[in-house]
Protein backbone atom coordinates (compact mmCIF):
# COMPACT_ATOMS: atom_id res chain seq x y z
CA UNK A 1 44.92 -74.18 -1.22
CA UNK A 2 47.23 -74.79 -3.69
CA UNK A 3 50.22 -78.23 -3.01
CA UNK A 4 52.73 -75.12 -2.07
CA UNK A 5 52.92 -71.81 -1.63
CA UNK A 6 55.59 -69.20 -0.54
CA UNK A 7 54.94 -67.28 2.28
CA UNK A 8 53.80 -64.26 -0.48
CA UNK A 9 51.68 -66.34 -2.01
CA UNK A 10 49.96 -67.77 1.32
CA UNK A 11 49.39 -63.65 2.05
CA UNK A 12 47.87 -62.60 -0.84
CA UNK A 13 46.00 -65.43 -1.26
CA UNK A 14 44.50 -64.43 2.69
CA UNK A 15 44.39 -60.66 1.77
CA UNK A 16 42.16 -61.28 -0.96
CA UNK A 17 39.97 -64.16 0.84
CA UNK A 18 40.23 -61.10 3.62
CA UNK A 19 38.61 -58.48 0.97
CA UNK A 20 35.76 -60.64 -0.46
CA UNK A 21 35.04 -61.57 3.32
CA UNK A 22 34.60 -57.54 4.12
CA UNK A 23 32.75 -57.38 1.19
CA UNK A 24 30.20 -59.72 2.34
CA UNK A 25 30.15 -58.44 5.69
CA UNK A 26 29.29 -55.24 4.08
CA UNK A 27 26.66 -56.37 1.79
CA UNK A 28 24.78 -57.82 5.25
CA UNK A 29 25.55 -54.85 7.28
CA UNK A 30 23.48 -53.17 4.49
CA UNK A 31 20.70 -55.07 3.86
CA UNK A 32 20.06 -55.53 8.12
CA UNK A 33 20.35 -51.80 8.01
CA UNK A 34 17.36 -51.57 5.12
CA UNK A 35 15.58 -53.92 7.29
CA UNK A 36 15.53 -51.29 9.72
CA UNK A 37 17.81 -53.35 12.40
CA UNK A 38 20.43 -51.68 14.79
CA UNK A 39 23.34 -52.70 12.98
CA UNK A 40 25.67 -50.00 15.17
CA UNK A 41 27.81 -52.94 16.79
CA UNK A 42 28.16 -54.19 12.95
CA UNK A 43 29.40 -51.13 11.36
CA UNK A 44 32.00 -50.73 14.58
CA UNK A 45 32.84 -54.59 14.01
CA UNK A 46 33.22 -54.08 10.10
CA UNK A 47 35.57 -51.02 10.40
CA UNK A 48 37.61 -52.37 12.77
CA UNK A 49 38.11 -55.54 10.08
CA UNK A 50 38.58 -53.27 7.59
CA UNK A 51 41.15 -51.27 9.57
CA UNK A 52 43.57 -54.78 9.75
CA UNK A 53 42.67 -55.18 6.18
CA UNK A 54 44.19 -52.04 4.91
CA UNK A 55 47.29 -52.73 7.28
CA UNK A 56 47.73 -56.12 5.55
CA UNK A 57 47.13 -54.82 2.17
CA UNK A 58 49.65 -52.02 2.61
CA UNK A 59 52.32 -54.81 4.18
CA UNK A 60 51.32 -57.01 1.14
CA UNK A 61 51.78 -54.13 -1.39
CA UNK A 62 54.92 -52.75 0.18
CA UNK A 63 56.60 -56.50 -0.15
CA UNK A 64 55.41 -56.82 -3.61
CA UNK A 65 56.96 -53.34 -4.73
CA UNK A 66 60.26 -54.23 -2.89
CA UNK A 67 60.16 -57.46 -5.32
CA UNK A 68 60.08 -60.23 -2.55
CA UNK A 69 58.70 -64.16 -3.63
């Protein structure tokens, strides 16, 4: 974390920490699922993350465009 941030900053930096963390999730998901293990509780868990992902994305976005710090 960077000395200061602006409250912006602080949520884009989380959004994108957010994204590579779904990412990841996802890349496990997958591989257990190769493995052949019941990854059902997973996928539910992962699309549920990636539901309040896209809601802070869009909030993120929709700040940006409006031109806040």
């Amino acid at each position: 974390m960077q000395s200061y941030e602006t409250p912006l900053e602080r949520a884009r930096r989380r959004v994108i920490e957010a994204e590579r963390q779904v990412t990841a999730q996802l890349e496990l998901i997958a591989e257990l699922s190769r493995a052949q293990h019941n990854t059902a509780a997973e996928w539910a868990e992962l699309q549920d993350m990636c539901k309040h992902l896209r809601y802070a994305r869009a909030e993120l976005d929709g700040r940006l465009a409006d031109g806040e710090n």
